[in-house]
N, C-alpha and C. Protein backbone atom coordinates (compact mmCIF):
# COMPACT_ATOMS: atom_id res chain seq x y z
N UNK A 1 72.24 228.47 269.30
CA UNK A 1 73.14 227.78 268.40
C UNK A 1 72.43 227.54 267.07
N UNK A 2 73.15 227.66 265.78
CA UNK A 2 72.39 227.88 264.80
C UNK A 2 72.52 226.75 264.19
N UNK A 3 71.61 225.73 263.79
CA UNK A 3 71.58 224.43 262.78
C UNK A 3 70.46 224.10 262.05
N UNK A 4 70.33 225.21 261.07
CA UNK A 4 69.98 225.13 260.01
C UNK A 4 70.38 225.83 258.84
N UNK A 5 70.99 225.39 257.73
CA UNK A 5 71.58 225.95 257.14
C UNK A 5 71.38 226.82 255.54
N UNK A 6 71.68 227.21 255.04
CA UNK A 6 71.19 228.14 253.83
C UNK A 6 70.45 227.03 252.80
N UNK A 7 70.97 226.24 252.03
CA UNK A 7 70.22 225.42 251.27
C UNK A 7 68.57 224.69 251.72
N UNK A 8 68.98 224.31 253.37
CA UNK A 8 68.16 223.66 253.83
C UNK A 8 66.98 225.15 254.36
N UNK A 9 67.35 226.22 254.46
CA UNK A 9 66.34 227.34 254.42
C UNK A 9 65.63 227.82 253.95
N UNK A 10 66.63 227.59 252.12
CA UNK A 10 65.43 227.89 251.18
C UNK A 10 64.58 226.68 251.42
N UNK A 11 64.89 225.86 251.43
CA UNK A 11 63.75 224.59 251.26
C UNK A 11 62.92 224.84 251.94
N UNK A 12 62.87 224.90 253.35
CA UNK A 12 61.66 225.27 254.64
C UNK A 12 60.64 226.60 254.07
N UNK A 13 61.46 227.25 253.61
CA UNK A 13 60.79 228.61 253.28
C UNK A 13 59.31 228.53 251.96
N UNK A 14 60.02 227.60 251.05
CA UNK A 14 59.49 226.84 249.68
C UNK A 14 58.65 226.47 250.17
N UNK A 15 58.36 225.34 251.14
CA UNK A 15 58.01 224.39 251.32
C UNK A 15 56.60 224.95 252.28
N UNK A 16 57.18 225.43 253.33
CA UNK A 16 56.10 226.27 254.17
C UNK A 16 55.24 227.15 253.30
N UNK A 17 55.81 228.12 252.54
CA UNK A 17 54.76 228.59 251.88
C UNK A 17 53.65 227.93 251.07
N UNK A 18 54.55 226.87 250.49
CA UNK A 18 53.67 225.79 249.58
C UNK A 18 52.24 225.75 250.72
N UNK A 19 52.59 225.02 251.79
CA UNK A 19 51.80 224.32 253.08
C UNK A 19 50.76 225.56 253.19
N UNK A 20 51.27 226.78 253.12
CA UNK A 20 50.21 227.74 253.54
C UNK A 20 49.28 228.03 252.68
N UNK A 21 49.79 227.83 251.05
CA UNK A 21 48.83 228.20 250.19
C UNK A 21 48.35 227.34 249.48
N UNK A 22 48.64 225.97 249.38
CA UNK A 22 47.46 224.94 248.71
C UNK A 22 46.36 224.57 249.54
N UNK A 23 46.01 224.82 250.51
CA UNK A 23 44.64 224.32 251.15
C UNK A 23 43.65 225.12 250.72
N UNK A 24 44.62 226.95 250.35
CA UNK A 24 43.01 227.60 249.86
C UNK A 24 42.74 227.32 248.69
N UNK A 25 43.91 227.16 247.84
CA UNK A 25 44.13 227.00 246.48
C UNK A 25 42.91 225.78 245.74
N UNK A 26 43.29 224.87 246.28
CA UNK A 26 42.41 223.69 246.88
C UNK A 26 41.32 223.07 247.41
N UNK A 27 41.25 223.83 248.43
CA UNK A 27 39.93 224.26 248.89
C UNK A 27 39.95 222.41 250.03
N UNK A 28 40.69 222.52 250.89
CA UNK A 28 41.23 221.42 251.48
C UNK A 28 39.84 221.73 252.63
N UNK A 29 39.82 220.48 253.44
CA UNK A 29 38.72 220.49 254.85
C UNK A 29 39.30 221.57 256.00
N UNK A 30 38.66 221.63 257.23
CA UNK A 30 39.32 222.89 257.47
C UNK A 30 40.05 222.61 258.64
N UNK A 31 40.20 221.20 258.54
CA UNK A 31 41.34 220.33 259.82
C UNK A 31 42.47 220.42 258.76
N UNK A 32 42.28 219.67 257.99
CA UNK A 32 43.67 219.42 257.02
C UNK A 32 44.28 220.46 256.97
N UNK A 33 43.41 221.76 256.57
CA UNK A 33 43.70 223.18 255.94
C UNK A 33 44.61 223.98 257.44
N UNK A 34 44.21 223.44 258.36
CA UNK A 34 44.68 223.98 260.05
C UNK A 34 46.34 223.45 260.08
N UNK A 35 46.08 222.06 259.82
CA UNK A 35 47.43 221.39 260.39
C UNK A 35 48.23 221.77 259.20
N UNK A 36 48.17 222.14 257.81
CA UNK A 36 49.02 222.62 256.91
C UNK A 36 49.38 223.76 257.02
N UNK A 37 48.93 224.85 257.15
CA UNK A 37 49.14 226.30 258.12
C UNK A 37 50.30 226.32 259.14
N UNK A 38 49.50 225.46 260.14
CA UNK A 38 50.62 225.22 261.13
C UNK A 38 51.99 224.78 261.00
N UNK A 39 51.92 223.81 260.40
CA UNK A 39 53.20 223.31 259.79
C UNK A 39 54.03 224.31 258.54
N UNK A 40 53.45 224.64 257.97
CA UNK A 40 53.75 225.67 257.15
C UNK A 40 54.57 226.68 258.09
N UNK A 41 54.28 227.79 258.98
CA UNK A 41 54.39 228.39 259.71
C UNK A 41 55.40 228.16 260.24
N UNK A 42 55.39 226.70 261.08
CA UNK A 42 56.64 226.18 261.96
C UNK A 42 57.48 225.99 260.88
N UNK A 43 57.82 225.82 259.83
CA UNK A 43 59.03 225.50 259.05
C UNK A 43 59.28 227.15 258.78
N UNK A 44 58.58 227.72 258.20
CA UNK A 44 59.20 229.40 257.95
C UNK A 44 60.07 229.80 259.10
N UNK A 45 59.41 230.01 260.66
CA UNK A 45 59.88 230.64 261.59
C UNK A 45 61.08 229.72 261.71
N UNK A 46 61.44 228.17 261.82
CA UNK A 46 62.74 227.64 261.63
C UNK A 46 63.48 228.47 261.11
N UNK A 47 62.72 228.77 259.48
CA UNK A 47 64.22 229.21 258.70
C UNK A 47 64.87 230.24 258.76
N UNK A 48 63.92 231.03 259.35
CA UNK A 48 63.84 233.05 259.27
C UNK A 48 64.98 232.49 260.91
N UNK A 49 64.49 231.81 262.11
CA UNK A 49 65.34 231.88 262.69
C UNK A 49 66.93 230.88 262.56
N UNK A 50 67.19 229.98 262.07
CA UNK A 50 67.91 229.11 261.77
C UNK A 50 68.71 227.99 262.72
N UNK A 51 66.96 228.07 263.37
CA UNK A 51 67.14 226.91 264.73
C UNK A 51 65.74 226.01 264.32
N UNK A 52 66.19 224.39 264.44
CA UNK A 52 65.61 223.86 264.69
C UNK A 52 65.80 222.46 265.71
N UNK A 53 64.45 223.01 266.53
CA UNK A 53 64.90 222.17 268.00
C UNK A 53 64.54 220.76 268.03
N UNK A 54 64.14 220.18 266.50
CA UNK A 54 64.11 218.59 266.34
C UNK A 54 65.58 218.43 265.92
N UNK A 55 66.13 218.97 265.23
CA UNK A 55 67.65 218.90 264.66
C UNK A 55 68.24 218.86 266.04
N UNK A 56 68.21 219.72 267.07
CA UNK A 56 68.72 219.72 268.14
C UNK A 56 69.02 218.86 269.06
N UNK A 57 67.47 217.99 268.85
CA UNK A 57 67.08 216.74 269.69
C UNK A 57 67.91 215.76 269.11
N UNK A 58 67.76 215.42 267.68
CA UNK A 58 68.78 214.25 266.86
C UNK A 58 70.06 214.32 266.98
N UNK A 59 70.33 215.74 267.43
CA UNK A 59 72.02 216.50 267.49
C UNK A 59 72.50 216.40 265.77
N UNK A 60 71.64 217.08 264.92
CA UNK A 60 71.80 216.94 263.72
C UNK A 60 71.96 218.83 263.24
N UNK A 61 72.52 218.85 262.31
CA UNK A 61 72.87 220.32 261.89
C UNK A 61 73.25 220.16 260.26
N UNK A 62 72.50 221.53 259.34
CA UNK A 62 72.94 221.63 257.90
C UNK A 62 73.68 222.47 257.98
N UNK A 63 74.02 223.59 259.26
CA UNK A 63 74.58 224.43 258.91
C UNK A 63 76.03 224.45 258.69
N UNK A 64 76.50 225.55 258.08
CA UNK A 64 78.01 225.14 258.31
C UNK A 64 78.97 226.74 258.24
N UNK A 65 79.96 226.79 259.22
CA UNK A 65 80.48 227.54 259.82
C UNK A 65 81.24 228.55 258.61
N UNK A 66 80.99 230.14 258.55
CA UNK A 66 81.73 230.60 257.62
C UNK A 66 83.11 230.88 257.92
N UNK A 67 84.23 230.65 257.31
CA UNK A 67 86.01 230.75 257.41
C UNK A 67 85.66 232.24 257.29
C-alpha cells in the first residue's frame, strides 16, 4: 500500500541526499557520519519505494489517489 506521496518524495530524496553528503563535506566523527548515511539511505529507499512503515504505524499517508 503506497503512503508516501510526490511532494513528500521530493523532500526524502533532498533531504537524504543532504544526510549522505554533509558528513564528508564536513568532515563529521565517524559515528555521527554512520547514523547520517543511514538515515539518509532509509529516507531515499522510502521514497524510490513510496512506503513508509512509520506512516503505516501512525496510519498516516501523503499520498493521494490519481482520478
Amino acid at each position: 500500500m503506497l503512503n508516501v506521496g510526490t511532494p513528500d518524495r521530493i523532500i526524502r530524496i533532498v533531504l537524504g541526499l543532504a544526510l549522505i553528503a554533509i558528513p564528508f563535506v564536513l568532515g563529521w566523527g565517524q559515528v555521527a557520519m554512520i547514523v547520517s548515511i543511514i538515515v539518509g539511505l532509509v529516507l531515499i529507499v522510502t521514497a524510490l519505494m513510496r512506503f513508509c512503515p512509520l506512516y503505516r504505524l501512525l496510519n498516516l499517508s501523503t499520498f493521494r489517489k490519481q482520478s
